[in-house]
C-alpha atoms as a PDB file:
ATOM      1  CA  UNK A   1     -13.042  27.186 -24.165  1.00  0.00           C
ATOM      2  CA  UNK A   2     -11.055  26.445 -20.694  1.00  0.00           C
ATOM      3  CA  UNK A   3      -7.450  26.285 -20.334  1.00  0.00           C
ATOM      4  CA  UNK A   4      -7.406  23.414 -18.046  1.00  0.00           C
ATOM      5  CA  UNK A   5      -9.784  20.581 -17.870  1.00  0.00           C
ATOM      6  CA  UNK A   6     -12.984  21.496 -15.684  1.00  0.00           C
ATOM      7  CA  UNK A   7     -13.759  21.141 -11.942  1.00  0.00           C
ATOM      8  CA  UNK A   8     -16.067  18.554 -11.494  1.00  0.00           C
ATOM      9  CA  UNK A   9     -17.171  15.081 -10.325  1.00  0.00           C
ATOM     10  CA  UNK A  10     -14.711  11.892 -11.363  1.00  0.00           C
ATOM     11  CA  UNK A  11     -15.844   8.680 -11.370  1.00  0.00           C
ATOM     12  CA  UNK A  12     -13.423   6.088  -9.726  1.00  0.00           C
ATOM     13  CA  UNK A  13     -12.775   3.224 -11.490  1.00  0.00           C
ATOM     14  CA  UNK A  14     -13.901  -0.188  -9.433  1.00  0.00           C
ATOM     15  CA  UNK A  15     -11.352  -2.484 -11.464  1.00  0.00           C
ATOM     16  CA  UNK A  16      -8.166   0.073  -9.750  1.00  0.00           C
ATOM     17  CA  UNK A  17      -9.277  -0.481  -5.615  1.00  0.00           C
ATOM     18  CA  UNK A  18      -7.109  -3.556  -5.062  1.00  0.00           C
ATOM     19  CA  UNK A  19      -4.203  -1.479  -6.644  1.00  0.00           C
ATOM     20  CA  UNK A  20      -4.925   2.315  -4.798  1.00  0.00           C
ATOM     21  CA  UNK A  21      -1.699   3.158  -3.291  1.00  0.00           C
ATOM     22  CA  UNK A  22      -0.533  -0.427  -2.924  1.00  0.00           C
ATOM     23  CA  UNK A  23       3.337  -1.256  -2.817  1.00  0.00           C
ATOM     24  CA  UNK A  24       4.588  -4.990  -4.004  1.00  0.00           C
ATOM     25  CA  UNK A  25       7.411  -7.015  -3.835  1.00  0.00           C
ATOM     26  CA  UNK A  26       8.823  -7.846  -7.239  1.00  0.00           C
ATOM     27  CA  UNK A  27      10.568 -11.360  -7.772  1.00  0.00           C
ATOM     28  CA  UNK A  28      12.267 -12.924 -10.227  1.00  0.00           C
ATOM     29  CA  UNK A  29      11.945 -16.656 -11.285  1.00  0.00           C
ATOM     30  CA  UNK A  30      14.148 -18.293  -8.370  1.00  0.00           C
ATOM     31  CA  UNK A  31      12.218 -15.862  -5.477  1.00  0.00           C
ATOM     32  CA  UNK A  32      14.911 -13.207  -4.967  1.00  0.00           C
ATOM     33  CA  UNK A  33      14.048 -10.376  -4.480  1.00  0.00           C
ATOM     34  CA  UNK A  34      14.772  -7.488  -7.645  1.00  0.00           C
ATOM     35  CA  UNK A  35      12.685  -4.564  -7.132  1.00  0.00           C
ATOM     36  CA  UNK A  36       9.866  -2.855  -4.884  1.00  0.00           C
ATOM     37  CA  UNK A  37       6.878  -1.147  -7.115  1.00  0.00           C
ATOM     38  CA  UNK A  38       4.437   1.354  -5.592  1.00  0.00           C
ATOM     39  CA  UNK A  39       1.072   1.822  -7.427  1.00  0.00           C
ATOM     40  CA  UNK A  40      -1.369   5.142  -7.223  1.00  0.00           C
ATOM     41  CA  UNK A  41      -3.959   5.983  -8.983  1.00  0.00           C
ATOM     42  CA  UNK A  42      -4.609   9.344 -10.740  1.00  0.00           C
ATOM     43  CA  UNK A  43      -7.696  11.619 -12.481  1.00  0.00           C
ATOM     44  CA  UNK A  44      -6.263  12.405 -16.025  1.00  0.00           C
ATOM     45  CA  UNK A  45      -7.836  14.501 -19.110  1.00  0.00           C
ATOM     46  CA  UNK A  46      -6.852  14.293 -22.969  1.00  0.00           C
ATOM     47  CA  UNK A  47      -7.354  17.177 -25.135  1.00  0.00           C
ATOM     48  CA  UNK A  48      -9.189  16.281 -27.655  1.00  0.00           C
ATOM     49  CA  UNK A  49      -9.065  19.375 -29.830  1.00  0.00           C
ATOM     50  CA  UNK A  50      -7.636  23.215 -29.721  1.00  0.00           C
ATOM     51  CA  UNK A  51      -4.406  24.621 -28.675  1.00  0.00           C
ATOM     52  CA  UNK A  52      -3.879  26.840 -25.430  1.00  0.00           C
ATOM     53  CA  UNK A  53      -7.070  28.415 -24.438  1.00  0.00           C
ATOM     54  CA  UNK A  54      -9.200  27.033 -27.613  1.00  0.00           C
ATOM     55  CA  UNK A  55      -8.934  23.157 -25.676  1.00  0.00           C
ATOM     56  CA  UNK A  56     -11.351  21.224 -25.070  1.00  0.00           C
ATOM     57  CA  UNK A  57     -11.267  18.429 -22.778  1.00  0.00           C
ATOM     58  CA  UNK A  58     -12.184  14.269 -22.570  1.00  0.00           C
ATOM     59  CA  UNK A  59     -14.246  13.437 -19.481  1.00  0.00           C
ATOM     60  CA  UNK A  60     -12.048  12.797 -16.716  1.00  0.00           C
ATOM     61  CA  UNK A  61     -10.981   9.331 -16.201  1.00  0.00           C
ATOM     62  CA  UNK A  62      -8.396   7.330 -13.901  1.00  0.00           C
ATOM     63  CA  UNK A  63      -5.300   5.672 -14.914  1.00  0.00           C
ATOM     64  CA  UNK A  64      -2.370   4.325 -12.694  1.00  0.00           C
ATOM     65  CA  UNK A  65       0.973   6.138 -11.855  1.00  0.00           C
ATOM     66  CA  UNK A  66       3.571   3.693 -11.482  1.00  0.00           C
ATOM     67  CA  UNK A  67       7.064   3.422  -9.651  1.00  0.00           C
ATOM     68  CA  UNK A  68       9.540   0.741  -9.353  1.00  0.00           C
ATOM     69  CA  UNK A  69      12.804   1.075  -7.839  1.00  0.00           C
ATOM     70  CA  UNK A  70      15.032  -1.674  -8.891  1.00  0.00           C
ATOM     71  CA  UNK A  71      18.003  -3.370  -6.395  1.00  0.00           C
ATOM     72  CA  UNK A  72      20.566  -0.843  -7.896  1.00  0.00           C
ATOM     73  CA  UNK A  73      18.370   1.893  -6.097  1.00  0.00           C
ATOM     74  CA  UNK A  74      16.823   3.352  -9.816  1.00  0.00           C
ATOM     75  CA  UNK A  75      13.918   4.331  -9.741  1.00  0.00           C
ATOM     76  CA  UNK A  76      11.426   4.653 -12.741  1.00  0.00           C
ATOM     77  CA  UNK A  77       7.768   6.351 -13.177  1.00  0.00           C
ATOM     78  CA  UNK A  78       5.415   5.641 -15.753  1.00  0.00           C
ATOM     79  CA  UNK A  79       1.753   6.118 -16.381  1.00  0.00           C
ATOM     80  CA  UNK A  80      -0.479   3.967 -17.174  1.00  0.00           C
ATOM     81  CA  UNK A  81      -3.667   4.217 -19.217  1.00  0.00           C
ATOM     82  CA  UNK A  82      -6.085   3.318 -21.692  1.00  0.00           C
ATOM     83  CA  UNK A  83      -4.815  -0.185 -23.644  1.00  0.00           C
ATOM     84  CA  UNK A  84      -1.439  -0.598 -21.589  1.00  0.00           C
ATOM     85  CA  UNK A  85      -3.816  -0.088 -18.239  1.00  0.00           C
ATOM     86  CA  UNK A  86      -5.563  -2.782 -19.186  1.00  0.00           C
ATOM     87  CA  UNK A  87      -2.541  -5.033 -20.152  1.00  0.00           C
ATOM     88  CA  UNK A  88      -1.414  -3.740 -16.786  1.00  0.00           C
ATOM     89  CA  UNK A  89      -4.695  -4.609 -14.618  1.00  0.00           C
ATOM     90  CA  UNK A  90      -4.502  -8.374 -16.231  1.00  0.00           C
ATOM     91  CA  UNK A  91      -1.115  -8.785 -15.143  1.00  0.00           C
ATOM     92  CA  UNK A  92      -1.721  -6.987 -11.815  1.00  0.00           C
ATOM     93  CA  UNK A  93      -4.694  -9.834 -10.916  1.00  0.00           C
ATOM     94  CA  UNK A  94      -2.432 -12.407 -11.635  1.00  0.00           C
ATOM     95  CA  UNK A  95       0.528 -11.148  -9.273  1.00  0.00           C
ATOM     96  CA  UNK A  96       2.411 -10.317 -12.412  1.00  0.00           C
ATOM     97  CA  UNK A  97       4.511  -7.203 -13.069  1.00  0.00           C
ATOM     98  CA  UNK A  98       6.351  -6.203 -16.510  1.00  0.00           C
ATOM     99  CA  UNK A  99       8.661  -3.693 -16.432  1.00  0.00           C
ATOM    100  CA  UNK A 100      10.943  -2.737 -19.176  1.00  0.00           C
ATOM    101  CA  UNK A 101      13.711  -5.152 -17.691  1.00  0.00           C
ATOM    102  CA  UNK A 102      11.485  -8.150 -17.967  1.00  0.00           C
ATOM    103  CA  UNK A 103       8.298  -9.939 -16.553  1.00  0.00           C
ATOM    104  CA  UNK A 104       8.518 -10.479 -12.399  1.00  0.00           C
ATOM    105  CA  UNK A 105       5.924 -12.400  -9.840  1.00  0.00           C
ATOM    106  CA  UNK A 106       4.843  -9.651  -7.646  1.00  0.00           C
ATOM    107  CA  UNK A 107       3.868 -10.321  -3.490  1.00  0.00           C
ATOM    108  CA  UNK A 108       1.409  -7.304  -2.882  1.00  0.00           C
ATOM    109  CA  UNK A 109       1.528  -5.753   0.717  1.00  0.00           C
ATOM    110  CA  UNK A 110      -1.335  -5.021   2.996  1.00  0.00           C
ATOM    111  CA  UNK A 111      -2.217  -1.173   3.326  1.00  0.00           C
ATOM    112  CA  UNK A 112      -0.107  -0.563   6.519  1.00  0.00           C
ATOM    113  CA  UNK A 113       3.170  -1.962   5.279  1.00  0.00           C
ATOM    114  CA  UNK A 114       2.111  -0.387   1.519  1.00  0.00           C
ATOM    115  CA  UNK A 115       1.910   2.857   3.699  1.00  0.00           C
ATOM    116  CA  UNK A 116       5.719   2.243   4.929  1.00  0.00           C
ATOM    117  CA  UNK A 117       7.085   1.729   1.822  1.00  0.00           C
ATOM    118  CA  UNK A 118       5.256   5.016  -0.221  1.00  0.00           C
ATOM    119  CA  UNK A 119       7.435   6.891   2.758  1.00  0.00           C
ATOM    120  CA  UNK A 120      10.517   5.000   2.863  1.00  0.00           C
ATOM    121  CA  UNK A 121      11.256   3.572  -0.281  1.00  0.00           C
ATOM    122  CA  UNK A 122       9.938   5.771  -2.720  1.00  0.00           C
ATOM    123  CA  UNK A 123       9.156   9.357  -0.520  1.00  0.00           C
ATOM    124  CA  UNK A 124       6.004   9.904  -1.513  1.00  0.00           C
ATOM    125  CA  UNK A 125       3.697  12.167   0.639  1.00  0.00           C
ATOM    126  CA  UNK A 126       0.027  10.964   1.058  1.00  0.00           C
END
């Protein structure tokens, strides 16, 4: 039994493209502006039996890692997968975020100016 989850190939999940490494505006119900969010997606594993060395491992699958960093300058990470990644992908299609402060309109950003804001706003390397 492995200790980690095996090498091998992961399949990407279509429904996620629109969201890989993509950075929003988040709005509130007037327009103004009352967070930035940046969006990448991720290979995860569940155990699904043993401890340590005895594991074994679920078939890899993708979920989304999620930052928003709020106009006080906070910033907050979550995952999301399985049930809440699809709550999450509805919401996403319809340019609608919920974070634990409430539900926002998000304006998505092309891939150049997501690209700025994974540096500058949230210092993520690529």
């Amino acid at each position: 039994m492995p200790w980690s989850p095996p090498d091998g190939p992961e399949e990407r999940d279509p429904r996620l493209d629109p969201y890989r490494d993509r950075a929003g505006v988040v709005l509130d119900e007037v327009g103004q502006e009352v967070a930035r969010v940046f969006l990448r997606a991720e290979t995860s594993w569940l155990r699904t039996s043993g401890h340590l060395w005895w594991s074994t491992w679920s078939p890899p699958h993708e979920s989304m890692r999620v930052w928003v960093r709020d106009d006080t300058g906070r910033v907050t990470e979550r995952i999301s997968a399985g049930a809440e990644l699809e709550r999450d992908l509805a919401e996403w299609t319809r340019d609608v975020l919920t974070t634990t402060d409430g539900t926002y309109r998000v304006t998505w950003l092309d891939d150049e100016a997501s690209s700025r804001e994974r540096l500058e706003t949230f210092g993520l390397e690529d």
